[in-house]
Protein backbone atom coordinates (compact mmCIF):
# COMPACT_ATOMS: atom_id res chain seq x y z
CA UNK A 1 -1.47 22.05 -25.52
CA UNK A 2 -3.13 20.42 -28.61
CA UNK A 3 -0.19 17.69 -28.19
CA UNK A 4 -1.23 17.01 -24.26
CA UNK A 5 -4.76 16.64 -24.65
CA UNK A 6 -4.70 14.03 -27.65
CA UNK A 7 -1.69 12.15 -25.24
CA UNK A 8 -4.45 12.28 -22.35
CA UNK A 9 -6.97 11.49 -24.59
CA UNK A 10 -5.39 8.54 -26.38
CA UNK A 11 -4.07 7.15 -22.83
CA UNK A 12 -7.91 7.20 -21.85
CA UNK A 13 -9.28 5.19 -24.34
CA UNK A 14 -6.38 2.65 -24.69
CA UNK A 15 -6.67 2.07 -20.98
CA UNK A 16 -10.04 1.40 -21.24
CA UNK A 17 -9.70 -0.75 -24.18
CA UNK A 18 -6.66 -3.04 -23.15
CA UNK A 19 -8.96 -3.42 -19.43
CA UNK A 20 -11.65 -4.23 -21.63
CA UNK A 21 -9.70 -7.18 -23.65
CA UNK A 22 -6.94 -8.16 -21.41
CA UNK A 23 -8.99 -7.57 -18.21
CA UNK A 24 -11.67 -10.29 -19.26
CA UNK A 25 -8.64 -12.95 -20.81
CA UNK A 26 -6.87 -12.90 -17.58
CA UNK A 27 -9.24 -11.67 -14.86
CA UNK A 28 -7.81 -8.91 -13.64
CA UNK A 29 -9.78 -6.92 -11.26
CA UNK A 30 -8.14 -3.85 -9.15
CA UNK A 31 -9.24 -3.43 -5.70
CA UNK A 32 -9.26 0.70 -4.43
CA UNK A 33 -10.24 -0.10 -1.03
CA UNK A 34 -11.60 2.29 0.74
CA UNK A 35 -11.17 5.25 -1.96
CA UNK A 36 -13.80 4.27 -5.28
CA UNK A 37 -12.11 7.30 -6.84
CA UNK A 38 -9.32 6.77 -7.13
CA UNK A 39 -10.10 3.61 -9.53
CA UNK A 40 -9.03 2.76 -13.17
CA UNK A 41 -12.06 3.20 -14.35
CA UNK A 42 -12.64 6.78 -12.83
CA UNK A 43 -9.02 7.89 -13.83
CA UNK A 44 -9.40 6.82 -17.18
CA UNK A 45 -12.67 8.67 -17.45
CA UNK A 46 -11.32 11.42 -16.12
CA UNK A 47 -8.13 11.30 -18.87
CA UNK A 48 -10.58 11.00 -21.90
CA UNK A 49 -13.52 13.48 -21.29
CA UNK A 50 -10.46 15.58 -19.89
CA UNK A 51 -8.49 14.96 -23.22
CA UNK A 52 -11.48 14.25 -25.56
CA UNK A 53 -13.55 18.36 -24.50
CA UNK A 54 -10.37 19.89 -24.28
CA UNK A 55 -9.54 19.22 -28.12
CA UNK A 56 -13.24 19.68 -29.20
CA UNK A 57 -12.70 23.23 -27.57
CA UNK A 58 -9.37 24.15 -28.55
CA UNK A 59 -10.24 23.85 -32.47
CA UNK A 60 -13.98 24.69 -32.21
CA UNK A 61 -13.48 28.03 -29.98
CA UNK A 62 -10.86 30.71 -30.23
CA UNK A 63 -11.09 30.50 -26.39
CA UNK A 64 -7.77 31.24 -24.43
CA UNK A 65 -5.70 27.79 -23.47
CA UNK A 66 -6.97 28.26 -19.54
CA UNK A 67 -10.34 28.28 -20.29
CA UNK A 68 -10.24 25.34 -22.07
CA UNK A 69 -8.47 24.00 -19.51
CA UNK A 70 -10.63 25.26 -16.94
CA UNK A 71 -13.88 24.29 -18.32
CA UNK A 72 -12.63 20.60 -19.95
CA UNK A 73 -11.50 20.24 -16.06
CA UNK A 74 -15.24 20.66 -14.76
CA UNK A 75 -16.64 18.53 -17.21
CA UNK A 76 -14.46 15.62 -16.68
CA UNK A 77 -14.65 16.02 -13.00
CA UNK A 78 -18.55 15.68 -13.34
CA UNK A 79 -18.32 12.69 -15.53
CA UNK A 80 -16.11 11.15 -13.22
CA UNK A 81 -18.50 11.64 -10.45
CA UNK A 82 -21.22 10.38 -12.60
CA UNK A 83 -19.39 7.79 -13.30
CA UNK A 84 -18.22 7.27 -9.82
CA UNK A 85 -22.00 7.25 -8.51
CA UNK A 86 -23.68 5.40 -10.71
CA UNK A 87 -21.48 2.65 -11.94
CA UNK A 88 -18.24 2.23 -9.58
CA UNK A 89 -20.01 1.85 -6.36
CA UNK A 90 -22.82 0.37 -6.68
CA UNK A 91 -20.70 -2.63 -8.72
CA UNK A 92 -18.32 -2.66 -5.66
CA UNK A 93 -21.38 -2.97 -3.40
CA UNK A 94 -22.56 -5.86 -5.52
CA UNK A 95 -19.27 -7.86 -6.01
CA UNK A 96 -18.90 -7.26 -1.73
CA UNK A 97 -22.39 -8.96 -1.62
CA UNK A 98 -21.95 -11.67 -3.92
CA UNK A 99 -18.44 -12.68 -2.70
CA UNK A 100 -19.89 -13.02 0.72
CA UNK A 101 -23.08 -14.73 -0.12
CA UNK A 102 -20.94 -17.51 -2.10
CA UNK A 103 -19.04 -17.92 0.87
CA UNK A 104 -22.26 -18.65 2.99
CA UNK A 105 -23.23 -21.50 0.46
CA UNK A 106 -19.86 -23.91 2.01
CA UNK A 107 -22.06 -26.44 3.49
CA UNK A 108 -24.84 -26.61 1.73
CA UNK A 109 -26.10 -28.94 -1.04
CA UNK A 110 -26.73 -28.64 -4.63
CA UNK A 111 -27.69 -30.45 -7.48
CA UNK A 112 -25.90 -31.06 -10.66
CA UNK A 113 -27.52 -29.76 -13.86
CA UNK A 114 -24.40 -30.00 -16.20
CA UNK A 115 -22.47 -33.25 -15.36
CA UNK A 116 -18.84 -32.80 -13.85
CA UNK A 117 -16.38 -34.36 -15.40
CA UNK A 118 -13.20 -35.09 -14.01
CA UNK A 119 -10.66 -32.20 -15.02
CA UNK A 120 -13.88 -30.04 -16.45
CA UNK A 121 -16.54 -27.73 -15.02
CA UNK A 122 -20.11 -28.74 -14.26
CA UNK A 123 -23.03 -26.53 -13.40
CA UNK A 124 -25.16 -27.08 -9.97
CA UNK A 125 -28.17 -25.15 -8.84
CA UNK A 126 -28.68 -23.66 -5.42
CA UNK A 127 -31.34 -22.14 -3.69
CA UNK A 128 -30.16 -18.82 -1.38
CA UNK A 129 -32.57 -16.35 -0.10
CA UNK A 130 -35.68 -18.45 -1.93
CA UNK A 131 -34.34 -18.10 -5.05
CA UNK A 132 -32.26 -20.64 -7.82
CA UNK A 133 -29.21 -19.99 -8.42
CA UNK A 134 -26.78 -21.82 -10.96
CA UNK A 135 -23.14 -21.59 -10.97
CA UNK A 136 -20.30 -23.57 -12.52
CA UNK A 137 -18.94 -26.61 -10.13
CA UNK A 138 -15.91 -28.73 -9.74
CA UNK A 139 -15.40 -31.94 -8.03
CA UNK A 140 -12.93 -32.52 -5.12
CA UNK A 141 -11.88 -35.58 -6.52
CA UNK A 142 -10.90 -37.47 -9.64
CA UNK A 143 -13.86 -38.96 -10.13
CA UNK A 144 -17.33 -37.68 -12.51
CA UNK A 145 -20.30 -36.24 -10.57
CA UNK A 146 -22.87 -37.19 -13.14
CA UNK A 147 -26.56 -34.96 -13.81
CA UNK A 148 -28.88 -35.19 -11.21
CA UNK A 149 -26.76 -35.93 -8.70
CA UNK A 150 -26.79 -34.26 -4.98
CA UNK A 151 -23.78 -32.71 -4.29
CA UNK A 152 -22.32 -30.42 -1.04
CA UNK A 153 -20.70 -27.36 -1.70
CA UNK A 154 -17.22 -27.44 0.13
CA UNK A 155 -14.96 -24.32 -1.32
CA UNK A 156 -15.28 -21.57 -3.45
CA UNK A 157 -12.83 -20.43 -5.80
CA UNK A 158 -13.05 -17.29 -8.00
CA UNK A 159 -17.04 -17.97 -8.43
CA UNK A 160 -16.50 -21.87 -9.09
CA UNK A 161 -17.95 -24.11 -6.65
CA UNK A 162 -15.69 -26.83 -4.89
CA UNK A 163 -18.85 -29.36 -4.55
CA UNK A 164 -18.35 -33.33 -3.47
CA UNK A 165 -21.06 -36.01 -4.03
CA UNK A 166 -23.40 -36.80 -0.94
């Protein structure tokens, strides 16, 4: 048993860790759909408090190997739901939002705070909702946008602005 919870353990934390590094290098984002629980992140928390209170118990207790089990169970399914509540879907909620709100922006103009150069990001500020908003830009064509400059918001791709000059 000892050997199972360190394996679930171990497999909870390295998940967490290569999502952490690789996740951010490459951009990789898992969608659940409809069912937040079943996510990564909530099966990986549920693997390490699972793995991680089940080892504390088994050399800290002379408790019988289903108890462990039983209890380590119950407090990994309330982290998870914890987890789940506070962190999971409120972040889905947001990234719904701010995918859709980006969306709305095709259209409108901008202006360039961070000059665009031709195969390099800019930065252009928005107003949404009464509020301004910066975001990195690229120009449709192969020419510079340079600071200052009014610019209209065509695409949007992966949180980048597609903007050409008015």
């Amino acid at each position: 048993m000892e050997t199972l919870l360190i394996v679930l353990f171990g497999i909870g934390v390295g998940y967490a860790v290569l999502s952490a590094v690789v996740g951010d290098i490459f951009g990789l984002d898992v969608h659940t759909g409809e069912h937040p629980f079943l996510s990564p992140t909530i099966i990986a928390t549920f693997l390490t408090v699972f793995g991680g209170v089940g080892y504390m118990l088994l050399h800290n207790t002379g408790w019988s190997a289903v108890l462990i089990a039983g209890l380590s169970l119950l407090v990994a399914l309330g982290v998870s739901s914890v987890v789940l509540f506070l962190v999971v879907i409120p972040l889905q909620a947001a990234q719904k939002g701010m995918a859709m709100s980006a969306k709305q922006m095709i259209g409108l103009e901008a202006e360039v705070v961070t000059s665009i150069e031709v195969s390099r990001l800019g930065e252009i500020v928005y107003e949404q909702g009464g509020s301004r908003h910066s975001a990195p830009a690229k120009s449709t064509g192969s020419e510079a946008i340079p600071y200052g400059a009014q610019v209209r918001i065509v695409d949007e791709l992966a949180g980048t602005f597609v903007v050409e000059k008015v």
